[in-house]
PDB file of N, CA and C in Angstrom:
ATOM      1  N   UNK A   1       0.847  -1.158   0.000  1.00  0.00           N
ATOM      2  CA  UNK A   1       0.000   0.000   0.000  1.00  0.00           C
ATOM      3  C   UNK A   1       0.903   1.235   0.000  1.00  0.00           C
ATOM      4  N   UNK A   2       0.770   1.899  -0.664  1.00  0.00           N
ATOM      5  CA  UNK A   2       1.418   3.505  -1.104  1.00  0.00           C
ATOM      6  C   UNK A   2       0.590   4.317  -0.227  1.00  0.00           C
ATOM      7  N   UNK A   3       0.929   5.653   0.529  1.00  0.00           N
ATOM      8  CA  UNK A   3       0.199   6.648   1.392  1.00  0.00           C
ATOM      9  C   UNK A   3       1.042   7.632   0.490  1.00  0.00           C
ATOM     10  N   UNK A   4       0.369   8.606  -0.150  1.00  0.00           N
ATOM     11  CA  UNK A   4       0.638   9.702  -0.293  1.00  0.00           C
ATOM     12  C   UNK A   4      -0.140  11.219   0.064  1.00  0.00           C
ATOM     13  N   UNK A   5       0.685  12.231   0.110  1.00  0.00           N
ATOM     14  CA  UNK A   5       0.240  13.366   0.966  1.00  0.00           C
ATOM     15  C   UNK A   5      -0.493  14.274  -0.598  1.00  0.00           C
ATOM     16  N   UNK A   6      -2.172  14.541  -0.406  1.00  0.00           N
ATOM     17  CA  UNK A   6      -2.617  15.139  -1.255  1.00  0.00           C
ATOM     18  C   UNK A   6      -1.849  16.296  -2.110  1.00  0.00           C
ATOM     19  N   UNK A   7      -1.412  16.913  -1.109  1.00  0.00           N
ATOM     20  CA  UNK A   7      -0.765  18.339  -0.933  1.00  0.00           C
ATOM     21  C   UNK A   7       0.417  18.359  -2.057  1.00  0.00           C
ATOM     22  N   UNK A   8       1.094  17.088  -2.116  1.00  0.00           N
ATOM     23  CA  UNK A   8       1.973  16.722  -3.032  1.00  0.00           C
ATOM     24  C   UNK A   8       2.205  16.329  -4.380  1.00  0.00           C
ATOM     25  N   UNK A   9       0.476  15.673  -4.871  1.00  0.00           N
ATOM     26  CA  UNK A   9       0.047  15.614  -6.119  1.00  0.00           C
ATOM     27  C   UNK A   9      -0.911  15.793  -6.793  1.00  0.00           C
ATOM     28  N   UNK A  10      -1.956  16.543  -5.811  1.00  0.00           N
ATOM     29  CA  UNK A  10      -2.755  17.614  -6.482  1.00  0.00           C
ATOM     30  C   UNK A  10      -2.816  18.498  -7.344  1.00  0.00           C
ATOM     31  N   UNK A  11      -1.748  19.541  -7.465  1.00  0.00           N
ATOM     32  CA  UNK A  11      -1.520  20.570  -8.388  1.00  0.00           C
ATOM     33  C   UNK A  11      -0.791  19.720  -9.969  1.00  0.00           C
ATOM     34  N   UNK A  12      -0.054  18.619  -9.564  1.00  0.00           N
ATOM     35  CA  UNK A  12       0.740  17.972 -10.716  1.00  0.00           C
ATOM     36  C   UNK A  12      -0.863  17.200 -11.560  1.00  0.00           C
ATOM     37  N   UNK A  13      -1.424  16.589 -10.409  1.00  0.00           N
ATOM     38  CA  UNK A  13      -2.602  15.684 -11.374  1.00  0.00           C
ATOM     39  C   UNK A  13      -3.509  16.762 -12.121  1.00  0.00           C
ATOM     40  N   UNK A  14      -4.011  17.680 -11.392  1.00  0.00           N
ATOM     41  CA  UNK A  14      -4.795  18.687 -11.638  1.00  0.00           C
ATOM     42  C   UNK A  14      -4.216  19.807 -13.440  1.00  0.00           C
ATOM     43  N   UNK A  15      -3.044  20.270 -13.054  1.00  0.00           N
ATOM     44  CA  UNK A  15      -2.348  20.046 -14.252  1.00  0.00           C
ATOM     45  C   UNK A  15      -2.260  19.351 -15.715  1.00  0.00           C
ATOM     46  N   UNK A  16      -1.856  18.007 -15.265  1.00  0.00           N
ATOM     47  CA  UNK A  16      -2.080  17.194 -15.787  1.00  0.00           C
ATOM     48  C   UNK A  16      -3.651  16.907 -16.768  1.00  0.00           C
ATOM     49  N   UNK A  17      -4.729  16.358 -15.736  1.00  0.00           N
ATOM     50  CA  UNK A  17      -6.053  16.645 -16.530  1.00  0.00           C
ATOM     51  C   UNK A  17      -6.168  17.598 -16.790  1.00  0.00           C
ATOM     52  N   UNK A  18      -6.369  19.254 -16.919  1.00  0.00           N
ATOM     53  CA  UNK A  18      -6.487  20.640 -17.801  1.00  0.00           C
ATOM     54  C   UNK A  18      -5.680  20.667 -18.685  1.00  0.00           C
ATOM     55  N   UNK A  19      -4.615  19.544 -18.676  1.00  0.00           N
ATOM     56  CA  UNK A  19      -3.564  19.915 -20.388  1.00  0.00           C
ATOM     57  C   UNK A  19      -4.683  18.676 -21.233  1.00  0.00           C
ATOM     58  N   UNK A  20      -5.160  17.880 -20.651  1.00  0.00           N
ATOM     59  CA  UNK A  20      -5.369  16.639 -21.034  1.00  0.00           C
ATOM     60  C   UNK A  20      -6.665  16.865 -21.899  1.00  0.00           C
ATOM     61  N   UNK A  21      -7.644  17.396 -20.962  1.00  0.00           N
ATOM     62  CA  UNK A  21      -9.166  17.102 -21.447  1.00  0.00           C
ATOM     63  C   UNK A  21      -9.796  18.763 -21.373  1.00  0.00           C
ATOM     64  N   UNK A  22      -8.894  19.862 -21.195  1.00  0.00           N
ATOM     65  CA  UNK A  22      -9.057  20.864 -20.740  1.00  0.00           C
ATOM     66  C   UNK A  22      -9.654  21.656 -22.377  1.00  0.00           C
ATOM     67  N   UNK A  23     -10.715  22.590 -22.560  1.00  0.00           N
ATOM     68  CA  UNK A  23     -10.961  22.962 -24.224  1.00  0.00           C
ATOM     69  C   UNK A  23     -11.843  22.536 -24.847  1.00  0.00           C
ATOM     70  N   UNK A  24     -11.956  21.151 -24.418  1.00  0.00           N
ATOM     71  CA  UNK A  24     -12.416  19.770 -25.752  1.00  0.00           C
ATOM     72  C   UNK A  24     -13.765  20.054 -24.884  1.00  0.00           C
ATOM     73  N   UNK A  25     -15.072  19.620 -26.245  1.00  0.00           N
ATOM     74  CA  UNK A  25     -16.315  18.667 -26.051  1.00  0.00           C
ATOM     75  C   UNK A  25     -15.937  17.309 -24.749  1.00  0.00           C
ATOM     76  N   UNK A  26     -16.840  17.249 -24.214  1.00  0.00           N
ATOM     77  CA  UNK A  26     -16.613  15.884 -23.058  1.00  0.00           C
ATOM     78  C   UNK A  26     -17.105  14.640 -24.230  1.00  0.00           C
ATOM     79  N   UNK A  27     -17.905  14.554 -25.241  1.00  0.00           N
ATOM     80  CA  UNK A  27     -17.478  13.751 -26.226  1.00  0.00           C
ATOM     81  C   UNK A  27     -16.474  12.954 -26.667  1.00  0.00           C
ATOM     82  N   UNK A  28     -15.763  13.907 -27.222  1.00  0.00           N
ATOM     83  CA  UNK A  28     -14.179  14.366 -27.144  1.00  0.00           C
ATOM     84  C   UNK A  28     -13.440  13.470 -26.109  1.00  0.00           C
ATOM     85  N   UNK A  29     -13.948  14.020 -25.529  1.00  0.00           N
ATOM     86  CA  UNK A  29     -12.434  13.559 -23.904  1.00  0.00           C
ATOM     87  C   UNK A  29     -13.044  12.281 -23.736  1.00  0.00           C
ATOM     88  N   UNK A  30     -14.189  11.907 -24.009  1.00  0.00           N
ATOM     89  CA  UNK A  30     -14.692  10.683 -23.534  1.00  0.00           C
ATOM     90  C   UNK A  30     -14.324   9.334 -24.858  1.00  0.00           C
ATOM     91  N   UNK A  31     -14.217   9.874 -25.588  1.00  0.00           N
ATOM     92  CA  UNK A  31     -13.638   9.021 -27.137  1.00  0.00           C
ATOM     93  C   UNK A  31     -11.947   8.702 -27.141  1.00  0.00           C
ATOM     94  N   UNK A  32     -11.464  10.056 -26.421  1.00  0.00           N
ATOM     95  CA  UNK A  32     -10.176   9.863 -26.414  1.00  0.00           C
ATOM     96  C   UNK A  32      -9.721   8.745 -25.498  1.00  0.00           C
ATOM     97  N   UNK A  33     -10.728   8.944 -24.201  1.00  0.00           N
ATOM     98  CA  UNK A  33      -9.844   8.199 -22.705  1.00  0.00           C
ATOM     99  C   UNK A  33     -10.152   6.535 -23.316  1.00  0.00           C
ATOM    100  N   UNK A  34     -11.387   6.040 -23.994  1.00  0.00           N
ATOM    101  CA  UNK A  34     -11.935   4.797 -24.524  1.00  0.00           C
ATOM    102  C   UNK A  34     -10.190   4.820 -25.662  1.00  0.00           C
ATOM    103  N   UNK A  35     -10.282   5.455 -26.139  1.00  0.00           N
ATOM    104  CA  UNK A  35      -9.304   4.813 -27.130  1.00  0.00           C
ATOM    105  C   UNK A  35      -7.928   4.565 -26.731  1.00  0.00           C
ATOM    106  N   UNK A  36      -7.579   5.400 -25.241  1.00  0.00           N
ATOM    107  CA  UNK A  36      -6.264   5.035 -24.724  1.00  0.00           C
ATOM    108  C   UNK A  36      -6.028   3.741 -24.057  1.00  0.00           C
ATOM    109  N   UNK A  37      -7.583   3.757 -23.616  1.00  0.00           N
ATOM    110  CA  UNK A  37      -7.627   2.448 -22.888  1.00  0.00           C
ATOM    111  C   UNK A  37      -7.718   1.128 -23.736  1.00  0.00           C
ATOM    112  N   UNK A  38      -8.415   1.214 -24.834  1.00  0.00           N
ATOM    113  CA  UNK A  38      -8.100   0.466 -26.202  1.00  0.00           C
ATOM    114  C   UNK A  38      -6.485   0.137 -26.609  1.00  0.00           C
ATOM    115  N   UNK A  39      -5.847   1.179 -26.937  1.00  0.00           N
ATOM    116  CA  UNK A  39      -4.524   0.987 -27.119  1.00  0.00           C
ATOM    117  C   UNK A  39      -3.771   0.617 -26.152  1.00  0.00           C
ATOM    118  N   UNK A  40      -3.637   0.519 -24.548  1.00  0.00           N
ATOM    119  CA  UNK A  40      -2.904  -0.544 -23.718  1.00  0.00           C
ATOM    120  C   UNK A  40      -3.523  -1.753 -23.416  1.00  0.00           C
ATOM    121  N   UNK A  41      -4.822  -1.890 -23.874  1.00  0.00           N
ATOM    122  CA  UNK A  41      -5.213  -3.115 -23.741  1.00  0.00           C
ATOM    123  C   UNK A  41      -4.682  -3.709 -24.989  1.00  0.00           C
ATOM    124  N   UNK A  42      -4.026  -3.366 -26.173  1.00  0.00           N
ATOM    125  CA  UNK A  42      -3.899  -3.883 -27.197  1.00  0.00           C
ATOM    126  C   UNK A  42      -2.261  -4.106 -27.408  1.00  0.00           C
ATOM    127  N   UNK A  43      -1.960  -3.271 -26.456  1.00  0.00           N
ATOM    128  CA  UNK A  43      -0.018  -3.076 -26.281  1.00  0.00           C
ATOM    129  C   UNK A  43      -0.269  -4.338 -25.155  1.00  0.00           C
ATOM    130  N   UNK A  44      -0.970  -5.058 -24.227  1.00  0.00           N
ATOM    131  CA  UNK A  44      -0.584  -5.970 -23.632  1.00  0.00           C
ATOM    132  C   UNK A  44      -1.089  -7.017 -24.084  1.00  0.00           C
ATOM    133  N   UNK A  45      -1.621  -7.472 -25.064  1.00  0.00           N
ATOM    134  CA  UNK A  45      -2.240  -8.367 -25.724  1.00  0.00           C
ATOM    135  C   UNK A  45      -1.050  -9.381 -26.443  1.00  0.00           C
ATOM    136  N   UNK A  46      -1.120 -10.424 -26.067  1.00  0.00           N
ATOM    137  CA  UNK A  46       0.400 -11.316 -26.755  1.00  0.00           C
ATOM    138  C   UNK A  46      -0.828 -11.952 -27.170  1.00  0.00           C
ATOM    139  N   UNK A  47      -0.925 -12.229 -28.568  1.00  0.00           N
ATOM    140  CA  UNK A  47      -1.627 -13.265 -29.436  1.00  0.00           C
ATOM    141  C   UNK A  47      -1.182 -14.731 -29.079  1.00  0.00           C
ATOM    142  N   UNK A  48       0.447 -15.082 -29.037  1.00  0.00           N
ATOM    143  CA  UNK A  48       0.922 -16.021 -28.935  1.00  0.00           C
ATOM    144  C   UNK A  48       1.280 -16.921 -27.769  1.00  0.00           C
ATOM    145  N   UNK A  49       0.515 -15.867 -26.689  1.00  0.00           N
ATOM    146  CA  UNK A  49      -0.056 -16.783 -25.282  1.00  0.00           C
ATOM    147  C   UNK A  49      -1.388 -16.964 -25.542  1.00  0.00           C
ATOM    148  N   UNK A  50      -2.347 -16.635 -26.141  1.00  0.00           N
ATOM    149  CA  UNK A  50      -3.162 -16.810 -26.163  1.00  0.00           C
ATOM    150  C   UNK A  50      -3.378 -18.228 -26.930  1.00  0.00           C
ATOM    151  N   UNK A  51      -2.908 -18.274 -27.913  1.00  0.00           N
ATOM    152  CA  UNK A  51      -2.356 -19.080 -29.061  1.00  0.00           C
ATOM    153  C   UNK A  51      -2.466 -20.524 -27.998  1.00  0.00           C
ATOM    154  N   UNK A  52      -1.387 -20.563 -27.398  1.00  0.00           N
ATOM    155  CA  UNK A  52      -0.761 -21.729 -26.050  1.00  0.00           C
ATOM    156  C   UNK A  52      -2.004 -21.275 -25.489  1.00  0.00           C
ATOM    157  N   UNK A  53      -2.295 -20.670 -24.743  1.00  0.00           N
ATOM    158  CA  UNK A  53      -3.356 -20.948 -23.888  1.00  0.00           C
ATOM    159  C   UNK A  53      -4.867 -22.292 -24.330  1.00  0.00           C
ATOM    160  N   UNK A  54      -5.089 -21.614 -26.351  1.00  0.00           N
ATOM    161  CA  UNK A  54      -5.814 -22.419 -26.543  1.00  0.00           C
ATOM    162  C   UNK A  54      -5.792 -23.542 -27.249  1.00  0.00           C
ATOM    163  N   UNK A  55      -4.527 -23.837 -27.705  1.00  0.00           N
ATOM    164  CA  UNK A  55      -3.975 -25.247 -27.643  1.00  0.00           C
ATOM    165  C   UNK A  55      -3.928 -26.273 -26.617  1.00  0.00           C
ATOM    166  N   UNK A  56      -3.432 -25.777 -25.532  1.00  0.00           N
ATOM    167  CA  UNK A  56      -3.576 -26.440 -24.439  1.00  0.00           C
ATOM    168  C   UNK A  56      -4.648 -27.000 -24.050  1.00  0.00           C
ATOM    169  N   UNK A  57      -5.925 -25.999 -24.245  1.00  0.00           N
ATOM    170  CA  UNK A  57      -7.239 -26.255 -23.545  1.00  0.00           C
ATOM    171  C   UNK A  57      -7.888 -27.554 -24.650  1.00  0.00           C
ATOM    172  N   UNK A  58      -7.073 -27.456 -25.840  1.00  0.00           N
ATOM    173  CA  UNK A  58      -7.691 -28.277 -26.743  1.00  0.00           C
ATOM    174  C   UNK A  58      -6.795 -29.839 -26.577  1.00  0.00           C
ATOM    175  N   UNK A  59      -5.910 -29.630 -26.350  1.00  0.00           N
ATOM    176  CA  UNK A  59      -5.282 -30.922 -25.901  1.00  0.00           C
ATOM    177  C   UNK A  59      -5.788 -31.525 -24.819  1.00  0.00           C
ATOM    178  N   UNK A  60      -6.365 -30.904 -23.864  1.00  0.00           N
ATOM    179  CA  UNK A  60      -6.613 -31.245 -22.542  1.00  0.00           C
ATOM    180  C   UNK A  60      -8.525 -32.179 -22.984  1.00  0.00           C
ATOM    181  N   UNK A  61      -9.082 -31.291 -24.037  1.00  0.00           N
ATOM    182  CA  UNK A  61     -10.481 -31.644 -24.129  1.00  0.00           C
ATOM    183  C   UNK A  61     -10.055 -32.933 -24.706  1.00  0.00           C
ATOM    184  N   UNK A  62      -8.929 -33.293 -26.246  1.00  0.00           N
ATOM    185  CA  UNK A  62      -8.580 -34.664 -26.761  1.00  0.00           C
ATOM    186  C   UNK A  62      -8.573 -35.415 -25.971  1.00  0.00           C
ATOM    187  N   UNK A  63      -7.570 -35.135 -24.698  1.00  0.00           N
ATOM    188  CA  UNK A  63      -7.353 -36.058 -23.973  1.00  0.00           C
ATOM    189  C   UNK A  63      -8.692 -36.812 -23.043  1.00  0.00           C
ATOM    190  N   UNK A  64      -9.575 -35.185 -22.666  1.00  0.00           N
ATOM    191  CA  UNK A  64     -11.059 -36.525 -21.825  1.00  0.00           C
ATOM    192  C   UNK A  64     -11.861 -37.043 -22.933  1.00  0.00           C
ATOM    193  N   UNK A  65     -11.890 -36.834 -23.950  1.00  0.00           N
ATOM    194  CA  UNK A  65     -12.522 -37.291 -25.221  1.00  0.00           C
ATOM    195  C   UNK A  65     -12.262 -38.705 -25.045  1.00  0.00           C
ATOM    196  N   UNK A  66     -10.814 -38.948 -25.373  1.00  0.00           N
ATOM    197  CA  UNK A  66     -10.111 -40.191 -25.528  1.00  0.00           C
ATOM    198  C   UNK A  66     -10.566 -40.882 -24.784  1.00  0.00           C
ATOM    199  N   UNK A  67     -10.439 -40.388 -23.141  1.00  0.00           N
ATOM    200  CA  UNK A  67     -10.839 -41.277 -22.163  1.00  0.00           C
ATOM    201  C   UNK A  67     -12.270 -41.920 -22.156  1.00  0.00           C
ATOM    202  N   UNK A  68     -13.189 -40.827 -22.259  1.00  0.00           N
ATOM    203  CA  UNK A  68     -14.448 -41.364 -22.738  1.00  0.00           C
ATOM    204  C   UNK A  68     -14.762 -42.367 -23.843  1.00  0.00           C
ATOM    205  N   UNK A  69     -13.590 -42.284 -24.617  1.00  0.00           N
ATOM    206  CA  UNK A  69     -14.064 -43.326 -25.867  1.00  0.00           C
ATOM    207  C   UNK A  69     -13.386 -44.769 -25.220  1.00  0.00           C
ATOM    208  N   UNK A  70     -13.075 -44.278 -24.292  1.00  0.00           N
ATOM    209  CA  UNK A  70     -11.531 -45.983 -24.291  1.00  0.00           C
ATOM    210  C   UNK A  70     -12.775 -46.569 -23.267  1.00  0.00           C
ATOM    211  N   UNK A  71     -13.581 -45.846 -22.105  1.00  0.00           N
ATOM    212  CA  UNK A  71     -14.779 -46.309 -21.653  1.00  0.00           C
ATOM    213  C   UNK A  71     -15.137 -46.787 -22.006  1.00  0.00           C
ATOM    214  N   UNK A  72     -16.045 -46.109 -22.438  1.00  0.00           N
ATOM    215  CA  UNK A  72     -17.535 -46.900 -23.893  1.00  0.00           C
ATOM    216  C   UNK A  72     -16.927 -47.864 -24.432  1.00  0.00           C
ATOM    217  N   UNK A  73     -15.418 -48.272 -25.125  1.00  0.00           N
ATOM    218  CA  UNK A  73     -15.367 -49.241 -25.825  1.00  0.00           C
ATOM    219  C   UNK A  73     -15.050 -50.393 -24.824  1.00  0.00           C
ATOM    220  N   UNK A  74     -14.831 -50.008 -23.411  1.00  0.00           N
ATOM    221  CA  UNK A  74     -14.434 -51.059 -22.832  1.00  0.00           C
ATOM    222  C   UNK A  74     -15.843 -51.868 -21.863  1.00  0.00           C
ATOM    223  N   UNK A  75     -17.248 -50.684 -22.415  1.00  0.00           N
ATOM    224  CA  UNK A  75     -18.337 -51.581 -22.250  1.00  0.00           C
ATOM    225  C   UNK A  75     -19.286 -50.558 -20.869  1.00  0.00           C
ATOM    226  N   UNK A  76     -18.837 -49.297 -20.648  1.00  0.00           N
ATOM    227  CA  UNK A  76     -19.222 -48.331 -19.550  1.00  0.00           C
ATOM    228  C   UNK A  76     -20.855 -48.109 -19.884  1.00  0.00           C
ATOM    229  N   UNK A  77     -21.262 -47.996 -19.140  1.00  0.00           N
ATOM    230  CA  UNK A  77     -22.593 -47.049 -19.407  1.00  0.00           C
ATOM    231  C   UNK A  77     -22.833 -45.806 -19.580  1.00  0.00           C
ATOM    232  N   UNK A  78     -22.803 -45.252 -21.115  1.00  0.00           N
ATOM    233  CA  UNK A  78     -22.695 -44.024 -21.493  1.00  0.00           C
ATOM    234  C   UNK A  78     -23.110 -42.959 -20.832  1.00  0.00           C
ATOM    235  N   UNK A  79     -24.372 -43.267 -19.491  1.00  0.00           N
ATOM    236  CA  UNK A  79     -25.050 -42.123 -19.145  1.00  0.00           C
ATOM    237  C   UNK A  79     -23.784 -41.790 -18.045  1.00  0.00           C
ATOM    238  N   UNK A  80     -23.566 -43.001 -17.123  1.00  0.00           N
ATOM    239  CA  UNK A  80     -22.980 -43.042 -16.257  1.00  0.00           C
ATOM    240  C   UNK A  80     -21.416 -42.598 -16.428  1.00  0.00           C
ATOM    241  N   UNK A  81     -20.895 -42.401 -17.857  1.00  0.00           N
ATOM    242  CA  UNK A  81     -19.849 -42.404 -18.354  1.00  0.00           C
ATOM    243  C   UNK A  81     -19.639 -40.993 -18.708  1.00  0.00           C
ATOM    244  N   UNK A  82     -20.797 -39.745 -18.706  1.00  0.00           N
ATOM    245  CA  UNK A  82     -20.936 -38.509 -19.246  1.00  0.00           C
ATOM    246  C   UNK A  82     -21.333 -38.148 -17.769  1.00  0.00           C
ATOM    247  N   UNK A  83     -21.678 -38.619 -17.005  1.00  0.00           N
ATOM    248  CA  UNK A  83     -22.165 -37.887 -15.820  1.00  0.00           C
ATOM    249  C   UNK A  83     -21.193 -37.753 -15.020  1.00  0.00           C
TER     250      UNK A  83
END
């Protein structure tokens, strides 16, 4: 947990938002802040974990698939075998 003293970053934040959204339609400022937040959600986006993530999940489904079939062929009761 961080404690900081208002007194200390008030005038900097305050600053800060009047360079930011200060002029503009709230339209405007409201299109902009959606699209910044768009663009770091898109700067942290690795396709290629995602990629692995859903390979994995698909290997993992082959694998109870399999198991279910090696059941049934070994004579299970399908209801009892899905439940």
């Amino acid at each position: 947990m961080l404690y900081l003293c208002e007194d200390a970053i008030a005038a900097p934040i305050d600053s800060f938002l009047a360079e930011e959204f200060g002029g503009r339609p709230l339209a405007t400022n409201l299109r902009r802040a959606a699209e910044a937040q768009d663009r770091a959600a898109l700067a942290a986006y690795d396709p290629s974990d995602e990629t692995v993530r859903r390979r994995q999940a698909a290997d993992e489904y082959d694998t109870k698939i399999g198991r279910y079939r090696e059941a049934l062929d070994a004579g299970c009761d399908p209801v009892l075998t899905a439940g």
